[in-house]
PDB file of N, CA and C in Angstrom:
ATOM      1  N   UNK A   1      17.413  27.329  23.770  1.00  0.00           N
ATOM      2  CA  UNK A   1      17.899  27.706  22.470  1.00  0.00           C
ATOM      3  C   UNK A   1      16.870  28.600  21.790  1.00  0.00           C
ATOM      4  N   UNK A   2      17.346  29.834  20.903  1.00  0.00           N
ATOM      5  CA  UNK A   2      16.377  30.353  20.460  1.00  0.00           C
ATOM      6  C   UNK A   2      15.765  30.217  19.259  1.00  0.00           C
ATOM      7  N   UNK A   3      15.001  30.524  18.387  1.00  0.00           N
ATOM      8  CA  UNK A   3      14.413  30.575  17.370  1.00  0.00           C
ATOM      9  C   UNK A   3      15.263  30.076  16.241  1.00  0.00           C
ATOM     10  N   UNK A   4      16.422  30.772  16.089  1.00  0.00           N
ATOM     11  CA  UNK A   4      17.417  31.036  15.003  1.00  0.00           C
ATOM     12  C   UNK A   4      18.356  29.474  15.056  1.00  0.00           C
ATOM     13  N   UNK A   5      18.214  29.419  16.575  1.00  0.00           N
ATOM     14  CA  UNK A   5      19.236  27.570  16.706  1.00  0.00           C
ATOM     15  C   UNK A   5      18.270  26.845  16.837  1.00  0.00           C
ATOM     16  N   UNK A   6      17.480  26.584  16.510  1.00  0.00           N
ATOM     17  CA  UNK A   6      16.568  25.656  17.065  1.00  0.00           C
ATOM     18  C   UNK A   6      16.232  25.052  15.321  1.00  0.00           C
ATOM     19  N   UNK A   7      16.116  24.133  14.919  1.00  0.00           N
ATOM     20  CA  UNK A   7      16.422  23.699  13.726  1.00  0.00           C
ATOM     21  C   UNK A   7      14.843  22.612  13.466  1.00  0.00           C
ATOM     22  N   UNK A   8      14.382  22.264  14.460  1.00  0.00           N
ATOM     23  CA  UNK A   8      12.692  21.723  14.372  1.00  0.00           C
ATOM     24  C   UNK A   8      11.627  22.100  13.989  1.00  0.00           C
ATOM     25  N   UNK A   9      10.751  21.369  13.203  1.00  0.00           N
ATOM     26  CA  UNK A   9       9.770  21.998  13.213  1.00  0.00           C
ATOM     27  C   UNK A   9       9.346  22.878  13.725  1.00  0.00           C
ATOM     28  N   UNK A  10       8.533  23.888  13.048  1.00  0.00           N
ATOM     29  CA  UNK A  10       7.924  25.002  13.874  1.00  0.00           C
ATOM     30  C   UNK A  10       6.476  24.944  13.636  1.00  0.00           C
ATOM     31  N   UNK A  11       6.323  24.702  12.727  1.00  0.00           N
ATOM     32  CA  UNK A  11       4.387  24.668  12.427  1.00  0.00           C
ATOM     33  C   UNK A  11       4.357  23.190  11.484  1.00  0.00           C
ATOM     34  N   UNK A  12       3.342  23.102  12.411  1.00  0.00           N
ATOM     35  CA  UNK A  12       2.441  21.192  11.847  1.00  0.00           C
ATOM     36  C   UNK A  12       1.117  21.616  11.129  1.00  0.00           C
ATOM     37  N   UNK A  13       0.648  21.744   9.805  1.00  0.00           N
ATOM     38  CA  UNK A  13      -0.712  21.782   9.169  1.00  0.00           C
ATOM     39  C   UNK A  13      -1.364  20.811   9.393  1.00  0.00           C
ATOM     40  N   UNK A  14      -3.016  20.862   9.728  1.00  0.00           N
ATOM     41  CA  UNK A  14      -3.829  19.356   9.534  1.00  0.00           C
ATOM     42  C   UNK A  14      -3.883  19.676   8.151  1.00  0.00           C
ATOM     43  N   UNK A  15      -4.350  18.559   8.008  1.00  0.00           N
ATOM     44  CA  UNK A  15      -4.616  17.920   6.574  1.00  0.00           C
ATOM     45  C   UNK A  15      -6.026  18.901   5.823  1.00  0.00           C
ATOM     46  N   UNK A  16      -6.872  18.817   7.127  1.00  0.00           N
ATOM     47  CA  UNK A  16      -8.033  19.821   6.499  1.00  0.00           C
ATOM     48  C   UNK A  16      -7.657  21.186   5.899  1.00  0.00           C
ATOM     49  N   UNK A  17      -6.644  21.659   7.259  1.00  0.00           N
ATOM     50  CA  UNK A  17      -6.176  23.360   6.539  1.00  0.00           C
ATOM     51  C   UNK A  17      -5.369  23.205   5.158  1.00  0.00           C
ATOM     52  N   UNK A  18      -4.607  22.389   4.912  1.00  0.00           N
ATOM     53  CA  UNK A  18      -4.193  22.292   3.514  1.00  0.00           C
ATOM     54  C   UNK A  18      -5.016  22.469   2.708  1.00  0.00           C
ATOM     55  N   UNK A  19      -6.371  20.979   3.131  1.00  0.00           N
ATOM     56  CA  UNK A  19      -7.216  20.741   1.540  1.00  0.00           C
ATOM     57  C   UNK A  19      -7.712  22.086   1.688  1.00  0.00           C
ATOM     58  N   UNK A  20      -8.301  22.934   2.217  1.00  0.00           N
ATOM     59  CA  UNK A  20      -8.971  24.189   1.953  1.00  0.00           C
ATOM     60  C   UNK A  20      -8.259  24.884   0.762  1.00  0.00           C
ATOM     61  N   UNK A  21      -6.508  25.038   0.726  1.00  0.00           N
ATOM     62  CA  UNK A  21      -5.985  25.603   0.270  1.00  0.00           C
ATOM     63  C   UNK A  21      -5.856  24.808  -1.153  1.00  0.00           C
ATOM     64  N   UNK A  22      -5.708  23.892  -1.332  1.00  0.00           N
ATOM     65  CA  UNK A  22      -5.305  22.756  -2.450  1.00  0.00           C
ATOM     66  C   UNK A  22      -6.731  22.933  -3.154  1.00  0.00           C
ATOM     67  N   UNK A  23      -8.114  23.039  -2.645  1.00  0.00           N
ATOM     68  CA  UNK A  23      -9.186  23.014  -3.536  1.00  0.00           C
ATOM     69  C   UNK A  23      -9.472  24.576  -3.967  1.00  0.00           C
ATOM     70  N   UNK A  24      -8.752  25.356  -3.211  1.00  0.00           N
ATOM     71  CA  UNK A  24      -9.664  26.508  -3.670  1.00  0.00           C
ATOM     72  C   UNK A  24      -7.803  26.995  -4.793  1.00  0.00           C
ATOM     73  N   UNK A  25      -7.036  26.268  -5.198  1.00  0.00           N
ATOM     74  CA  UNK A  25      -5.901  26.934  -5.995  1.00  0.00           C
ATOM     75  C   UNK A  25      -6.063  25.443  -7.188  1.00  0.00           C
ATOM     76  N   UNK A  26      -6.475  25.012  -7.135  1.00  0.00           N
ATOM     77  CA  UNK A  26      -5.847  23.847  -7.429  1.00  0.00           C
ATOM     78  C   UNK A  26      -7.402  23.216  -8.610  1.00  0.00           C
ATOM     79  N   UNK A  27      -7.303  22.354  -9.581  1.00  0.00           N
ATOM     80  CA  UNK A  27      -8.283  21.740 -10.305  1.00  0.00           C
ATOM     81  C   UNK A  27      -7.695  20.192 -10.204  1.00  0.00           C
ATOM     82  N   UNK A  28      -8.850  19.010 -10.084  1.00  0.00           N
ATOM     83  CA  UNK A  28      -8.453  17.626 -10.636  1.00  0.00           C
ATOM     84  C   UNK A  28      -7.119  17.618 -11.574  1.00  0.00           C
ATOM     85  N   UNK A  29      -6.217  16.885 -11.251  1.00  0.00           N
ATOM     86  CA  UNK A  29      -5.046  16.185 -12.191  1.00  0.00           C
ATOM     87  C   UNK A  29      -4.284  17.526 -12.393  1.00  0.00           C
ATOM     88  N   UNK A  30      -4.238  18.988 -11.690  1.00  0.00           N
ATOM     89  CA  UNK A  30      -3.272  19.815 -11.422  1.00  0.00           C
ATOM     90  C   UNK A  30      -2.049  19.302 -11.011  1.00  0.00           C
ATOM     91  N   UNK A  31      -1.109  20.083 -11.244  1.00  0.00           N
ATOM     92  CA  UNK A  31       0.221  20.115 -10.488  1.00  0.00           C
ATOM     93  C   UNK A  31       0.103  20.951  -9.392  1.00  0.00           C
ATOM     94  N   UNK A  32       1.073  20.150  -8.718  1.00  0.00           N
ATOM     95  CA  UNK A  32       0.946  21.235  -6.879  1.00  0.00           C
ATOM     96  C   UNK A  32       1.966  21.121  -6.878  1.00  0.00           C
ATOM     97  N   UNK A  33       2.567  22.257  -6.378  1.00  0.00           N
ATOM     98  CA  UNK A  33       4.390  22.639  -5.790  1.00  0.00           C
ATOM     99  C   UNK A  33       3.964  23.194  -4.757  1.00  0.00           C
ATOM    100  N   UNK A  34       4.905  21.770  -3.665  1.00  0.00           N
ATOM    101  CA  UNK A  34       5.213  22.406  -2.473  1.00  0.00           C
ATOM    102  C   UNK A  34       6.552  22.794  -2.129  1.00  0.00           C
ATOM    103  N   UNK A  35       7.057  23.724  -1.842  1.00  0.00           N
ATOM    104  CA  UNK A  35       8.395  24.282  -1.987  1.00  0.00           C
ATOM    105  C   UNK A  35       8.951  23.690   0.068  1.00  0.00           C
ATOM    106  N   UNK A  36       7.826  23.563   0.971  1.00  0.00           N
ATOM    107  CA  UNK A  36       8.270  23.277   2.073  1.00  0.00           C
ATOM    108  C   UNK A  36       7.556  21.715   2.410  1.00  0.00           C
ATOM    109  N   UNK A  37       8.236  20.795   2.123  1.00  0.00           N
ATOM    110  CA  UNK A  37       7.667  19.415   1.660  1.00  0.00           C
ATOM    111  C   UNK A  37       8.434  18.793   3.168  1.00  0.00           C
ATOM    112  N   UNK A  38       8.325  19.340   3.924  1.00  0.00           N
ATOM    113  CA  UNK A  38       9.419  18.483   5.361  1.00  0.00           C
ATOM    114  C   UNK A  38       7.974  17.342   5.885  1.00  0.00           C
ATOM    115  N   UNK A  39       6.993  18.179   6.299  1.00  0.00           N
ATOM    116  CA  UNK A  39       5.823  16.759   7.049  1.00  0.00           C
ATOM    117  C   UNK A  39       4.976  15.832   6.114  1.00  0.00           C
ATOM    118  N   UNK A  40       5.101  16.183   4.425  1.00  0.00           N
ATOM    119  CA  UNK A  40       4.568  15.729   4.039  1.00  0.00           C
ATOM    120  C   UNK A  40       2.831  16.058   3.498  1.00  0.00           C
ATOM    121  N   UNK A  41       2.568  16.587   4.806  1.00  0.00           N
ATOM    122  CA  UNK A  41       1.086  16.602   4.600  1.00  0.00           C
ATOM    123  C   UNK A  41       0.439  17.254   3.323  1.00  0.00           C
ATOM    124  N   UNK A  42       0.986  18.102   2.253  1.00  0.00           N
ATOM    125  CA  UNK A  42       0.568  18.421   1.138  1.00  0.00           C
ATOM    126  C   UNK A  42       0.658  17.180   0.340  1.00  0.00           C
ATOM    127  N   UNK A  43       1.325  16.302   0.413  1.00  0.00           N
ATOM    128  CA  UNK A  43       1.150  14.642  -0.282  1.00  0.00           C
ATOM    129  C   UNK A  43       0.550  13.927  -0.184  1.00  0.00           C
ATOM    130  N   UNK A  44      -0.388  13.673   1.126  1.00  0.00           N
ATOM    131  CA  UNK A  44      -1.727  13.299   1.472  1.00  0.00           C
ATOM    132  C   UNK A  44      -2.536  13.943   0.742  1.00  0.00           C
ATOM    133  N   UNK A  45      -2.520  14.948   0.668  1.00  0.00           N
ATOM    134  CA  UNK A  45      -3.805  15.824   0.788  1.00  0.00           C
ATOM    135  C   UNK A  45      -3.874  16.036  -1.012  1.00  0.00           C
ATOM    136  N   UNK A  46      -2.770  15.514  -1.537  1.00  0.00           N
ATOM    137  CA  UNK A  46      -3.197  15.812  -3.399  1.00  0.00           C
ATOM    138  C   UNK A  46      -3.194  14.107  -3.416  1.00  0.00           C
ATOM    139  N   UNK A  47      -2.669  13.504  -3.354  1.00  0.00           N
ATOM    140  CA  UNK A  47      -3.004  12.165  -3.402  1.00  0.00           C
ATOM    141  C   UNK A  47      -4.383  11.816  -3.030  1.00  0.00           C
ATOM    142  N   UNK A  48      -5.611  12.595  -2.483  1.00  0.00           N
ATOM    143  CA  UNK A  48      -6.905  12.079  -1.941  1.00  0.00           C
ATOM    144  C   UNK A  48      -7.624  13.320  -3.034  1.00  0.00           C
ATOM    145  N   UNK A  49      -6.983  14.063  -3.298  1.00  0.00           N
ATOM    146  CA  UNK A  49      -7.833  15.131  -4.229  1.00  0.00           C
ATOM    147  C   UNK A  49      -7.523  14.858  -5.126  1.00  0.00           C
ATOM    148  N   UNK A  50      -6.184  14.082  -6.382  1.00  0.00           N
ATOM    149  CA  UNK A  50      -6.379  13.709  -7.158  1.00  0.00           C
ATOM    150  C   UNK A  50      -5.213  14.631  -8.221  1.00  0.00           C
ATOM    151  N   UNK A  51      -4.649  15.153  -6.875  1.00  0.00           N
ATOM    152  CA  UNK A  51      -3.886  16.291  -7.675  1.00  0.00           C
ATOM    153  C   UNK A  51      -2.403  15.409  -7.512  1.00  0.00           C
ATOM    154  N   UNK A  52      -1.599  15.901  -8.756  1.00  0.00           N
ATOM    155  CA  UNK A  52       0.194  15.771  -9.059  1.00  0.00           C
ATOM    156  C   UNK A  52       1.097  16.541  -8.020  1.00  0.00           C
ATOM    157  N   UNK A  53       2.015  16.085  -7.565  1.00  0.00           N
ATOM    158  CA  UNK A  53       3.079  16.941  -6.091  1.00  0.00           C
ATOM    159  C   UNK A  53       4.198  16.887  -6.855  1.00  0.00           C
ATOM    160  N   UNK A  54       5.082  17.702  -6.834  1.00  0.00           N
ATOM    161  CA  UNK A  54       6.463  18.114  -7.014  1.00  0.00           C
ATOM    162  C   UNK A  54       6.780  18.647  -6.109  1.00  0.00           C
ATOM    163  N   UNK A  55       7.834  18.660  -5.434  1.00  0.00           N
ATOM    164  CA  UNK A  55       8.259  19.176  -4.028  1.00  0.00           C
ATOM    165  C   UNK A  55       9.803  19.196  -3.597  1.00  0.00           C
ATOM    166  N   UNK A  56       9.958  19.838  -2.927  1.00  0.00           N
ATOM    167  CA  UNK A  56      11.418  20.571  -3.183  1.00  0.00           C
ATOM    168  C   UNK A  56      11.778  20.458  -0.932  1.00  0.00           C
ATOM    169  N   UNK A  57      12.827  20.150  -0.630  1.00  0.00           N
ATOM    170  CA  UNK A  57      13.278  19.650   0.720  1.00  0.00           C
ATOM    171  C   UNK A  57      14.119  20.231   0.509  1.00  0.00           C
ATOM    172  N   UNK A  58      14.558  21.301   1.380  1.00  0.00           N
ATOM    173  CA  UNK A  58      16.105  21.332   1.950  1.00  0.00           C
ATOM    174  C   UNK A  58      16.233  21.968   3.265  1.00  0.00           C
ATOM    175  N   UNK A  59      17.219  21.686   4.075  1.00  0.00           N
ATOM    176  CA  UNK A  59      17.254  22.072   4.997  1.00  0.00           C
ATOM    177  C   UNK A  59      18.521  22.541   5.295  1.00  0.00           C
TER     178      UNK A  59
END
C-alpha cells in the first residue's frame, strides 16, 4: 500500500527531540498547542516541564 493508503503512523518523536523544541518556544506554566496530538509524546514532555497542553486529534 502506498503512502496516500496507508493510514499509520509515519514519524515517532523521542521525548528528548520534543523537549528541545518545548524549551526553546515555550516558558514555565505556558500554553502548548499541539495540533498533531496522535502519540502523545508532547504531553509527557509539558507535563515534566511544567507547561499547559491543548491539543487537537483528528484523523
Amino acid at each position: 500500500m502506498g503512502i496516500e493508503g496507508d493510514r499509520t503512523k509515519a514519524f515517532c518523536f523521542s521525548v528528548a527531540f520534543i523537549r528541545k523544541f518545548v524549551l526553546a518556544s515555550s516558558d514555565l506554566r505556558d500554553l502548548v498547542i499541539d495540533l498533531f496530538f496522535g502519540l502523545r509524546t508532547t504531553l509527557v514532555v509539558d507535563e515534566q516541564l511544567g507547561r499547559t497542553l491543548s491539543a487537537i486529534h483528528t484523523n
